[in-house]
C-alpha atoms as a PDB file:
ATOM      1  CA  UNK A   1      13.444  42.223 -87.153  1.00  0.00           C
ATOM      2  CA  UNK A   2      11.280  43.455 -84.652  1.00  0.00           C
ATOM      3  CA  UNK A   3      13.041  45.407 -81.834  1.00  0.00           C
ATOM      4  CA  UNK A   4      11.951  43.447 -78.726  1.00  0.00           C
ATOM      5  CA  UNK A   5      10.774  45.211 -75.733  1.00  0.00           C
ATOM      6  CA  UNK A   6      12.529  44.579 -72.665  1.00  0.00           C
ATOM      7  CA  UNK A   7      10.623  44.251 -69.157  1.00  0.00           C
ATOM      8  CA  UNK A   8      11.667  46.049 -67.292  1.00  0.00           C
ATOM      9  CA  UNK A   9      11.429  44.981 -63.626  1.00  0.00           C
ATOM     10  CA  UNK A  10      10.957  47.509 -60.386  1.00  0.00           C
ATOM     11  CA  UNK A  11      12.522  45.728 -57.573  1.00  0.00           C
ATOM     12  CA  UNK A  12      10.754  46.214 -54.567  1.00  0.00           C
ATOM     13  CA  UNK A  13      13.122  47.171 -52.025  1.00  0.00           C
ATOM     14  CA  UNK A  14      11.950  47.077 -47.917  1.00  0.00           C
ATOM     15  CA  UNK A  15      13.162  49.183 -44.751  1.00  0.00           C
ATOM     16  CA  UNK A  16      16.645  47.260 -44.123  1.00  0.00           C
ATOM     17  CA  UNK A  17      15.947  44.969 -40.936  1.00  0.00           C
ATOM     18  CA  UNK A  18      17.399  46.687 -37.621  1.00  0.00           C
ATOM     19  CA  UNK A  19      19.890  44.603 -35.619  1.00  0.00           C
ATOM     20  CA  UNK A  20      21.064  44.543 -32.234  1.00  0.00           C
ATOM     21  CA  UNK A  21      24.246  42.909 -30.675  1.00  0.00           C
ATOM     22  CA  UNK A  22      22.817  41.035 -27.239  1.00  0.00           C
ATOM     23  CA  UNK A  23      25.588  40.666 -24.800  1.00  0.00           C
ATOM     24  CA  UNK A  24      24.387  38.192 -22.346  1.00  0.00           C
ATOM     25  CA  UNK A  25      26.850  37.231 -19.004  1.00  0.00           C
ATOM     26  CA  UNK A  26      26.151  33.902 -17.666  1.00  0.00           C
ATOM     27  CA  UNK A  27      27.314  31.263 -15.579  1.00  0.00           C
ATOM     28  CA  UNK A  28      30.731  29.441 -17.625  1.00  0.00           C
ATOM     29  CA  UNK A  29      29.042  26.304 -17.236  1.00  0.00           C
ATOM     30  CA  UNK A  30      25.543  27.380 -18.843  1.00  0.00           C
ATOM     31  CA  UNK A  31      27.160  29.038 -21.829  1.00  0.00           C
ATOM     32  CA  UNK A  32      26.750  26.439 -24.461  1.00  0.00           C
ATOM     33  CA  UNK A  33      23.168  26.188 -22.925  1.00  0.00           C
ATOM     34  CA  UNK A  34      22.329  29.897 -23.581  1.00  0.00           C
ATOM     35  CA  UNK A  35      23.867  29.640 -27.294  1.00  0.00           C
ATOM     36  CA  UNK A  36      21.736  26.695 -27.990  1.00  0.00           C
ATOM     37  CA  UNK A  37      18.679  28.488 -26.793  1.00  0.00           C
ATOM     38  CA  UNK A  38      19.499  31.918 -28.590  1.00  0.00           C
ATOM     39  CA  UNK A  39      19.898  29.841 -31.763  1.00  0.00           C
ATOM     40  CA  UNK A  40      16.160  29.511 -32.026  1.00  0.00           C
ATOM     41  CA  UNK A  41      15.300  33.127 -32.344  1.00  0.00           C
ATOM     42  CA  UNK A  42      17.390  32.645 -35.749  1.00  0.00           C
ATOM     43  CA  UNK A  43      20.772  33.982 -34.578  1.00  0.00           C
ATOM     44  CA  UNK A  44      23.227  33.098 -36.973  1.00  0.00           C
ATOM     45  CA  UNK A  45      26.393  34.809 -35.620  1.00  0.00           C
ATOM     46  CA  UNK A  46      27.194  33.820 -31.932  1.00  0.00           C
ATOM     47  CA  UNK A  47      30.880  34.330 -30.097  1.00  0.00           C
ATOM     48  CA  UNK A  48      31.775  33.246 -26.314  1.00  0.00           C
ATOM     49  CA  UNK A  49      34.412  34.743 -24.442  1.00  0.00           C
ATOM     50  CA  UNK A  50      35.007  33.790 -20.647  1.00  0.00           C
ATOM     51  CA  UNK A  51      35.991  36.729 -18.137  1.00  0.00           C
ATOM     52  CA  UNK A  52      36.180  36.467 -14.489  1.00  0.00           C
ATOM     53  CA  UNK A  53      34.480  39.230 -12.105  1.00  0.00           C
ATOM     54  CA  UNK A  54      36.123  41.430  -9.733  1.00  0.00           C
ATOM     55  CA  UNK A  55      33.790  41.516  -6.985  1.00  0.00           C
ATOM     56  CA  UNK A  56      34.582  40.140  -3.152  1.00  0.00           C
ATOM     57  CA  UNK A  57      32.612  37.419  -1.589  1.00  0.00           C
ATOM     58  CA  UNK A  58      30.151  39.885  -0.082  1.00  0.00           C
ATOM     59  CA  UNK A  59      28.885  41.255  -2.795  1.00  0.00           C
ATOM     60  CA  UNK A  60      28.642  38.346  -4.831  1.00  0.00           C
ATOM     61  CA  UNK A  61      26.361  36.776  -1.496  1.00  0.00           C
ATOM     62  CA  UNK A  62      24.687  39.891  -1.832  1.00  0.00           C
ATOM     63  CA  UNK A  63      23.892  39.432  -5.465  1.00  0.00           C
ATOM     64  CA  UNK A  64      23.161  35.902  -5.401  1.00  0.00           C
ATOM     65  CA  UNK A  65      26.218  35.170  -7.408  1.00  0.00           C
ATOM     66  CA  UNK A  66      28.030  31.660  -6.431  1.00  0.00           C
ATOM     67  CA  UNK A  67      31.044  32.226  -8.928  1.00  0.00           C
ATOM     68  CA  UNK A  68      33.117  34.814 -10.645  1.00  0.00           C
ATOM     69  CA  UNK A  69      34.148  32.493 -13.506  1.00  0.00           C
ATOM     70  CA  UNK A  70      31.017  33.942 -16.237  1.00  0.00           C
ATOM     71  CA  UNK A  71      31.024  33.527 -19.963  1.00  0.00           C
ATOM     72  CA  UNK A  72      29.930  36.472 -21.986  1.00  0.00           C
ATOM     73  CA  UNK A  73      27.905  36.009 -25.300  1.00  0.00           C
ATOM     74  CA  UNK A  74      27.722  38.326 -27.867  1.00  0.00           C
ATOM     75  CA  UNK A  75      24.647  37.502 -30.285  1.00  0.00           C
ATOM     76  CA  UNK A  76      23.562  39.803 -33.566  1.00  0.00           C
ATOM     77  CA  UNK A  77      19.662  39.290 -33.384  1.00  0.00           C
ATOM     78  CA  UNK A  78      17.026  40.820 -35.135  1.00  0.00           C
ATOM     79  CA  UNK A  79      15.371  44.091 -33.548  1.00  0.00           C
ATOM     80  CA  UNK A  80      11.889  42.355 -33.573  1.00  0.00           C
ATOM     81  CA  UNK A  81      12.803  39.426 -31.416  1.00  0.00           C
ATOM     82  CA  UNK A  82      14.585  41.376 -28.890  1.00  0.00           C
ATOM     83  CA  UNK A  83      10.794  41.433 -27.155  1.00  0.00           C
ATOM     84  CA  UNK A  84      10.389  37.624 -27.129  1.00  0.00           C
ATOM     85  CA  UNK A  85      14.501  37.167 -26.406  1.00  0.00           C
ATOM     86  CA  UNK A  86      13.791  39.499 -23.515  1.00  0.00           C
ATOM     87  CA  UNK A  87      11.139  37.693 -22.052  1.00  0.00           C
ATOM     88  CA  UNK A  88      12.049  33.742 -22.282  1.00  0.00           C
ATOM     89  CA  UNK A  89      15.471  34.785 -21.009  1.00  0.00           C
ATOM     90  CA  UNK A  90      13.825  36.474 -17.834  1.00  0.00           C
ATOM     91  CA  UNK A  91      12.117  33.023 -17.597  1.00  0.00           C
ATOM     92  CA  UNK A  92      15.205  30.992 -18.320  1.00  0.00           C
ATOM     93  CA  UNK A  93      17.330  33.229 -15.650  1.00  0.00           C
ATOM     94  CA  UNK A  94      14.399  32.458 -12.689  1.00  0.00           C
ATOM     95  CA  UNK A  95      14.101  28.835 -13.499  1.00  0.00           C
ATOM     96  CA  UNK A  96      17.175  27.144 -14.032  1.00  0.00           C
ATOM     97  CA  UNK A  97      19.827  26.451 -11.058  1.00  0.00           C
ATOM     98  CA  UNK A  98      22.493  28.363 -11.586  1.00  0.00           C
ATOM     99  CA  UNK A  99      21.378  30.030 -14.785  1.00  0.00           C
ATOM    100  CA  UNK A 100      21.068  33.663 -13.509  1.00  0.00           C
ATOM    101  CA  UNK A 101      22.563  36.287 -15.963  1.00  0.00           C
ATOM    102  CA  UNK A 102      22.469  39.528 -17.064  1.00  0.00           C
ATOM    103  CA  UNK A 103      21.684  40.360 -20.628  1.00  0.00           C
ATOM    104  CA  UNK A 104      20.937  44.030 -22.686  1.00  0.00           C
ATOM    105  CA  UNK A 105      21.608  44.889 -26.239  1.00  0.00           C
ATOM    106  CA  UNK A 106      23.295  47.714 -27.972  1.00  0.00           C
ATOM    107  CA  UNK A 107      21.746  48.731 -31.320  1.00  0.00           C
ATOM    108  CA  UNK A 108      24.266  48.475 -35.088  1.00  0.00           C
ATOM    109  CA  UNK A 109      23.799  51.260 -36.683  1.00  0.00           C
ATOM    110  CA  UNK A 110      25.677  49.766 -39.830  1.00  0.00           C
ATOM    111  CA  UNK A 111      27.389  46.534 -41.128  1.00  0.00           C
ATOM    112  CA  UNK A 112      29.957  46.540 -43.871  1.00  0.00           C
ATOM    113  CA  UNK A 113      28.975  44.342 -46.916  1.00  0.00           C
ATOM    114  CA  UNK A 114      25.766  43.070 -48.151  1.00  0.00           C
ATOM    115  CA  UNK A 115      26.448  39.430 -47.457  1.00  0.00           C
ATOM    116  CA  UNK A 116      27.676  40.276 -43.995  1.00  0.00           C
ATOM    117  CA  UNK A 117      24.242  41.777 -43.487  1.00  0.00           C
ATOM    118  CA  UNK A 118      22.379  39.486 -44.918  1.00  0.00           C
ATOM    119  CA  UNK A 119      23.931  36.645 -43.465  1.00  0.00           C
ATOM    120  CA  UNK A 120      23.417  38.519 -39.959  1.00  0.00           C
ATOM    121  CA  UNK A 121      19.769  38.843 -40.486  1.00  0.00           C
ATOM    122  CA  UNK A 122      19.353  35.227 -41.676  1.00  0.00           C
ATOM    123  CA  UNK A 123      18.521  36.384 -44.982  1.00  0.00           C
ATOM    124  CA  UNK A 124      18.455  34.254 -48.018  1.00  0.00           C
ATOM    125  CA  UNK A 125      18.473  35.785 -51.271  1.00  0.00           C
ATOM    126  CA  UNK A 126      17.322  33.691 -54.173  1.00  0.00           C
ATOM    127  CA  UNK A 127      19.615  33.454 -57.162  1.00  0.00           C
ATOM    128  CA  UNK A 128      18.095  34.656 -60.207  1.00  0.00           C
ATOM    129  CA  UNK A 129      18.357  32.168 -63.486  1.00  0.00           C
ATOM    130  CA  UNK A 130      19.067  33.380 -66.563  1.00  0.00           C
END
């Protein structure tokens, strides 16, 4: 019998993609709204948690701010949409009533687990047959 040769196969590996966490502070009534709209700059992992400001009345006339009841999103996002996230939120938090916010991201420098990082950066891995 012929010894067979096995292929072998390089695998091509890529520069890991870079995620940020967006925490975005919005209006408790436009919170489901903002999740939705995040969800299209493939965000897979999304949490809501509702605070409530300490400012007086004055400052919040001052800022523009009709309630202290807010909602604040956290949102693991890919480094290369932050650009395009950035922008359409600006829009977003000029155009709607009541939509102002604040948003700004903090960078993850790691994530424990491949499939907790892959399912964070919306991405698939094939299954190999046999």
């Amino acid at each position: 019998m012929k010894a067979e040769k096995k292929k072998v196969e390089k695998k091509k590996y890529s520069a890991p993609i870079k995620l940020k966490l967006l925490i975005t502070i919005v209006e408790r009534s436009k919170a489901d709204y903002y999740v939705d709209f995040l969800q299209d700059f493939e965000v897979n992992m999304q949490m809501i948690t509702y605070g409530s400001g300490t400012a007086n009345s004055e400052m919040l006339t001052y800022l523009g701010l009709p309630d202290t009841q807010k909602a604040v999103i956290f949102s693991i996002v890919k480094e290369e949409k932050m650009s395009k996230i950035k922008e359409k939120l600006q829009e977003k938090f000029k155009k709607i009533r009541n939509g102002k916010g604040i948003a700004y991201t903090i960078s993850l420098s790691s994530v424990i687990g491949v499939a907790i990082y892959q399912f964070m950066c919306n991405n698939k891995m094939k299954k190999e047959e046999n």
